[in-house]
N, C-alpha and C. Protein backbone atom coordinates (compact mmCIF):
# COMPACT_ATOMS: atom_id res chain seq x y z
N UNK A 1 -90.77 -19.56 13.80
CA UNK A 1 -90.35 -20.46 12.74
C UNK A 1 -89.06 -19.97 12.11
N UNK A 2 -88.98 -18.58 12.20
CA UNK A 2 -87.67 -18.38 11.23
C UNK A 2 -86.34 -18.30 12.26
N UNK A 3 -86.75 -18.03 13.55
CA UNK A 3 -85.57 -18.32 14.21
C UNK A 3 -85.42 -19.71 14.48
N UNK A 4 -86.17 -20.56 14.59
CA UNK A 4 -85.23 -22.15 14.23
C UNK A 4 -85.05 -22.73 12.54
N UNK A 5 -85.37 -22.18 12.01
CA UNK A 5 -84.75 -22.15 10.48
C UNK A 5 -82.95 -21.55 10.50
N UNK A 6 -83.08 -20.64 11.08
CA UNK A 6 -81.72 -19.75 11.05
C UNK A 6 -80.87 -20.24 12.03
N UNK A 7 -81.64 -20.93 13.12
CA UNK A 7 -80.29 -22.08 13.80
C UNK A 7 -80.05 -23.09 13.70
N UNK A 8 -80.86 -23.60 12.63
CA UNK A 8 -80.35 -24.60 12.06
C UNK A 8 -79.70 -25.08 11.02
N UNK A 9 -79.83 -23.44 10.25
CA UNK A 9 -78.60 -23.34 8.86
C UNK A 9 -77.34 -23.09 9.96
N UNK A 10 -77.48 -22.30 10.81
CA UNK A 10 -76.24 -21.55 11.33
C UNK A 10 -75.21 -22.73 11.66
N UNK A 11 -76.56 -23.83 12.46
CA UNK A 11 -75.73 -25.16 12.92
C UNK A 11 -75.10 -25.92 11.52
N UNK A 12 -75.68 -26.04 10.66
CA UNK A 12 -75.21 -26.78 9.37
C UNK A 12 -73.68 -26.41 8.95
N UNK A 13 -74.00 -24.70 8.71
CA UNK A 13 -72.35 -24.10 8.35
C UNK A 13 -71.66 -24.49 9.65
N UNK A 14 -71.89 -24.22 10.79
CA UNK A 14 -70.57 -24.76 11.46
C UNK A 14 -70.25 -25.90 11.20
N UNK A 15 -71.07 -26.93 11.34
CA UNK A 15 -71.01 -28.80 11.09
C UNK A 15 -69.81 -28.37 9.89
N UNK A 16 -70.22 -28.21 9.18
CA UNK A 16 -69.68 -28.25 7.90
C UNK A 16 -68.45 -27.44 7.70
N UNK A 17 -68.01 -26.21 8.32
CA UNK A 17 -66.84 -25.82 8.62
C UNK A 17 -65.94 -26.30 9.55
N UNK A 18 -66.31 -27.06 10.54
CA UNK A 18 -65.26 -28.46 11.38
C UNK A 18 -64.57 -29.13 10.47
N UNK A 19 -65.48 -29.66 9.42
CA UNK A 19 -64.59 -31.07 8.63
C UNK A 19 -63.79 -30.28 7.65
N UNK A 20 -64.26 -29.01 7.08
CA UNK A 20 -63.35 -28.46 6.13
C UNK A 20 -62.12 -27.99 6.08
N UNK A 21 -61.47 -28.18 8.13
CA UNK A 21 -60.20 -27.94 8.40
C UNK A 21 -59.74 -29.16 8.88
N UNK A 22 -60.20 -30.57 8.46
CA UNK A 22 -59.27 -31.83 8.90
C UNK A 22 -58.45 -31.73 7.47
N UNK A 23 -57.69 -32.42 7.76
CA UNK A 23 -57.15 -33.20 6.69
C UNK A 23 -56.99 -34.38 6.74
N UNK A 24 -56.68 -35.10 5.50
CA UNK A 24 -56.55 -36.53 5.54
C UNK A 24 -55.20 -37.26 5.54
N UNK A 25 -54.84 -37.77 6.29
CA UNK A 25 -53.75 -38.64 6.88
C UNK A 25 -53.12 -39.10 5.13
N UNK A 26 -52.15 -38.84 5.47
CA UNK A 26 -51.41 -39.91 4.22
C UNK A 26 -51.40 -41.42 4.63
N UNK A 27 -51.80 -42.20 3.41
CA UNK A 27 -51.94 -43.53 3.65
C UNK A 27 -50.72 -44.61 3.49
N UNK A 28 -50.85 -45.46 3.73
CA UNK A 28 -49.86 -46.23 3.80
C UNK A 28 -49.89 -46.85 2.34
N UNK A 29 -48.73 -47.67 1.95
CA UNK A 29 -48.31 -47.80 0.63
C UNK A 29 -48.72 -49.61 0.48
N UNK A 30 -49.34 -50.00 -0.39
CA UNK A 30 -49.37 -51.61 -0.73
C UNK A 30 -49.11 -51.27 -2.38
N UNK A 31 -47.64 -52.49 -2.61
CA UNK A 31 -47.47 -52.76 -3.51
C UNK A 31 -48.00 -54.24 -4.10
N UNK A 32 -48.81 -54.60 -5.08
CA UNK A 32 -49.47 -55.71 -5.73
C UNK A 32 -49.22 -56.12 -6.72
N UNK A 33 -48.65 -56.70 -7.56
CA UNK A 33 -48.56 -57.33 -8.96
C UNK A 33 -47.72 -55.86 -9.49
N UNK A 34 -47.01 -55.13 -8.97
CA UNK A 34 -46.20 -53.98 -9.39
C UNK A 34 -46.90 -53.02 -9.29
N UNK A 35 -47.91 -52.69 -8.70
CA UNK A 35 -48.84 -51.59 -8.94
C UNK A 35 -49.17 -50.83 -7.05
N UNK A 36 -49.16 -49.25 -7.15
CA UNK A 36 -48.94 -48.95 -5.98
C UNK A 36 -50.16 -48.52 -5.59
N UNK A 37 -51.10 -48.87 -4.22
CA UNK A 37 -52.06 -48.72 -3.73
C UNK A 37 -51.94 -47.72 -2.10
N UNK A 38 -52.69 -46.74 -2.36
CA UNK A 38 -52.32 -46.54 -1.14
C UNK A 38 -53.47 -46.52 -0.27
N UNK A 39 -53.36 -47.51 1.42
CA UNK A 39 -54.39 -47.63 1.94
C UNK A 39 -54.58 -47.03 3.30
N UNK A 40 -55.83 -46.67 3.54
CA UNK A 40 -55.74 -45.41 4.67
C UNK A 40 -56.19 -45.98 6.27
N UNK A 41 -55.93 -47.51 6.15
CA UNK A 41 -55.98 -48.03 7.40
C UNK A 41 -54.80 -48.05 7.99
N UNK A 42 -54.19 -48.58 9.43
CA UNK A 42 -53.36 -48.90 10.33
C UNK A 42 -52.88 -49.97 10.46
N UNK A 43 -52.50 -50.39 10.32
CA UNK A 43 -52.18 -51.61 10.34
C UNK A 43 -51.21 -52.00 11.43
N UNK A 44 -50.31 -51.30 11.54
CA UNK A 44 -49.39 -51.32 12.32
C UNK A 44 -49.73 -50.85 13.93
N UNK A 45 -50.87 -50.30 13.84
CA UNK A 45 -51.30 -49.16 14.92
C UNK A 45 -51.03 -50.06 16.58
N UNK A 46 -51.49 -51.53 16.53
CA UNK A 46 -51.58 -52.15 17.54
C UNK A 46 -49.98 -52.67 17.72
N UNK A 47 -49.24 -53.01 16.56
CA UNK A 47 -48.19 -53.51 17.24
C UNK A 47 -47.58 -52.09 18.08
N UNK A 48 -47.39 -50.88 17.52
CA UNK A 48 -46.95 -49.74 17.68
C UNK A 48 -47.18 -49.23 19.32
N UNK A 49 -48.30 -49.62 19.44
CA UNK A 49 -48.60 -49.52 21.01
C UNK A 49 -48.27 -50.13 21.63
N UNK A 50 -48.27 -51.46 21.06
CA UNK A 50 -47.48 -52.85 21.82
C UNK A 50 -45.99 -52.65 22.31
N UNK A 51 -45.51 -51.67 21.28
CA UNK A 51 -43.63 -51.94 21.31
C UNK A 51 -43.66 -50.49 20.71
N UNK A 52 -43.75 -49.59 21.81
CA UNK A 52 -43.63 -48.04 21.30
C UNK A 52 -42.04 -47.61 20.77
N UNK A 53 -41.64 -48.98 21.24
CA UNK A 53 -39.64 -48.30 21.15
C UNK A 53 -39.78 -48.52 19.54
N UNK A 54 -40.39 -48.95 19.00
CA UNK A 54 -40.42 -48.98 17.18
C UNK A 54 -40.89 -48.41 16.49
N UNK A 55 -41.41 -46.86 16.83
CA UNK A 55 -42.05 -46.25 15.88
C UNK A 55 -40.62 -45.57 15.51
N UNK A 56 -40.60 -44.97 14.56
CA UNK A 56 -39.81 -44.84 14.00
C UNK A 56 -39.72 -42.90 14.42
N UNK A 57 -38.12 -42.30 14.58
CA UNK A 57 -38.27 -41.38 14.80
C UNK A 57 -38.12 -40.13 13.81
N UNK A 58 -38.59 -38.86 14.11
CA UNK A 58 -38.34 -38.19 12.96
C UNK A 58 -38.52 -36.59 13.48
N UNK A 59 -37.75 -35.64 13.20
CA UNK A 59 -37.66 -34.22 13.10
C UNK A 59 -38.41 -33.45 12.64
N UNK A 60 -39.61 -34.43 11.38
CA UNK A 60 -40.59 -33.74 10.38
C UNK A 60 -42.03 -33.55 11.43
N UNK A 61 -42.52 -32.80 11.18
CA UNK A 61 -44.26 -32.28 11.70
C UNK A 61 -44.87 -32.72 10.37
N UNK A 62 -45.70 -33.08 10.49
CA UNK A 62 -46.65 -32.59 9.22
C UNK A 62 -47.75 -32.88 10.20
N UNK A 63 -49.24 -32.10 9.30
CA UNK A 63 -50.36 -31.96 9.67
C UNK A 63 -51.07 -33.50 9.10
N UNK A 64 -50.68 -33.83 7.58
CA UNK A 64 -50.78 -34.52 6.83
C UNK A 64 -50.23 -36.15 7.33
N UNK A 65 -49.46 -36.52 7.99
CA UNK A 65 -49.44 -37.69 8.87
C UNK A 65 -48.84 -37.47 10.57
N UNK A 66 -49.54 -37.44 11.02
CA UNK A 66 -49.67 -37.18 12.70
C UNK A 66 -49.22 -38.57 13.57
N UNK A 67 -49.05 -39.47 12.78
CA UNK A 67 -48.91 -40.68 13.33
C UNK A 67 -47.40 -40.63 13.18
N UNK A 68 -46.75 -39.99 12.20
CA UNK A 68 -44.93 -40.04 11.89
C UNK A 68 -44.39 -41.09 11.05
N UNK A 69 -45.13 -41.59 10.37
CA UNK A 69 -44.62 -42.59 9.55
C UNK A 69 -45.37 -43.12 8.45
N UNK A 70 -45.24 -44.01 7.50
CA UNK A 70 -45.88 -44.23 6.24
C UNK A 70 -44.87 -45.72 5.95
N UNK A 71 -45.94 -46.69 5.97
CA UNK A 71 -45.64 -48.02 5.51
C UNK A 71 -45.62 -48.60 4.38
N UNK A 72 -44.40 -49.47 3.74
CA UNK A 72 -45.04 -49.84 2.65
C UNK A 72 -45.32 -51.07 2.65
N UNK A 73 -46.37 -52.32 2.17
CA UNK A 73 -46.12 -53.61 2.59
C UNK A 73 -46.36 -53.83 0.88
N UNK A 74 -45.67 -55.27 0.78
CA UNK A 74 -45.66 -55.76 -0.38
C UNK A 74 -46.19 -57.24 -0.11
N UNK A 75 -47.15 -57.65 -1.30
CA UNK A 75 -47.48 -58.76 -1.52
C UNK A 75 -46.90 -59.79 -2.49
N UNK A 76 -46.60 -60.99 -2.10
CA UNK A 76 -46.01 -61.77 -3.33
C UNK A 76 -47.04 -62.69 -3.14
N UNK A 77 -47.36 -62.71 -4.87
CA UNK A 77 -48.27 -63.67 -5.14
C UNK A 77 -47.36 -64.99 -6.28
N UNK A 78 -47.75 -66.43 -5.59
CA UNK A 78 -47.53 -67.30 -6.75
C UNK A 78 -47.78 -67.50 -8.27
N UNK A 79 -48.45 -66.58 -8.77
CA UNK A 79 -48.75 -66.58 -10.13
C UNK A 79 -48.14 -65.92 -10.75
């Protein structure tokens, strides 16, 4: 009993030390009624594959966006 107790904490801390070295993607930018949202979907992801000559190029690494770019889209509303 105590050796599957102890491999199954052992398994827990690893589980749990995997996610504690991701990081999270910087999100993309939506501007709304003047106010800045930032959202952590793709949006762009399919055209990007579609028409790879348009991602946009860049010299920067980051760990923090792996994709190379950061969108902003704006909404205009009639009111």
């Amino acid at each position: 009993m105590g050796k599957a107790i102890a491999t199954a904490l052992f398994l827990a801390v690893m589980s749990f030390s995997f996610f504690g070295f991701a990081t999270a993607q910087q999100g993309d930018v939506l501007v709304l009624k003047g106010k800045k949202y930032f959202i952590y979907t793709n949006p762009l992801r399919v055209f990007l594959e579609q028409n790879p000559g348009k991602l946009p190029k860049s010299d920067v690494v980051s760990s923090a966006n792996w994709r190379g770019y950061v969108a902003t889209w704006g909404v205009k509303t009639t009111d």
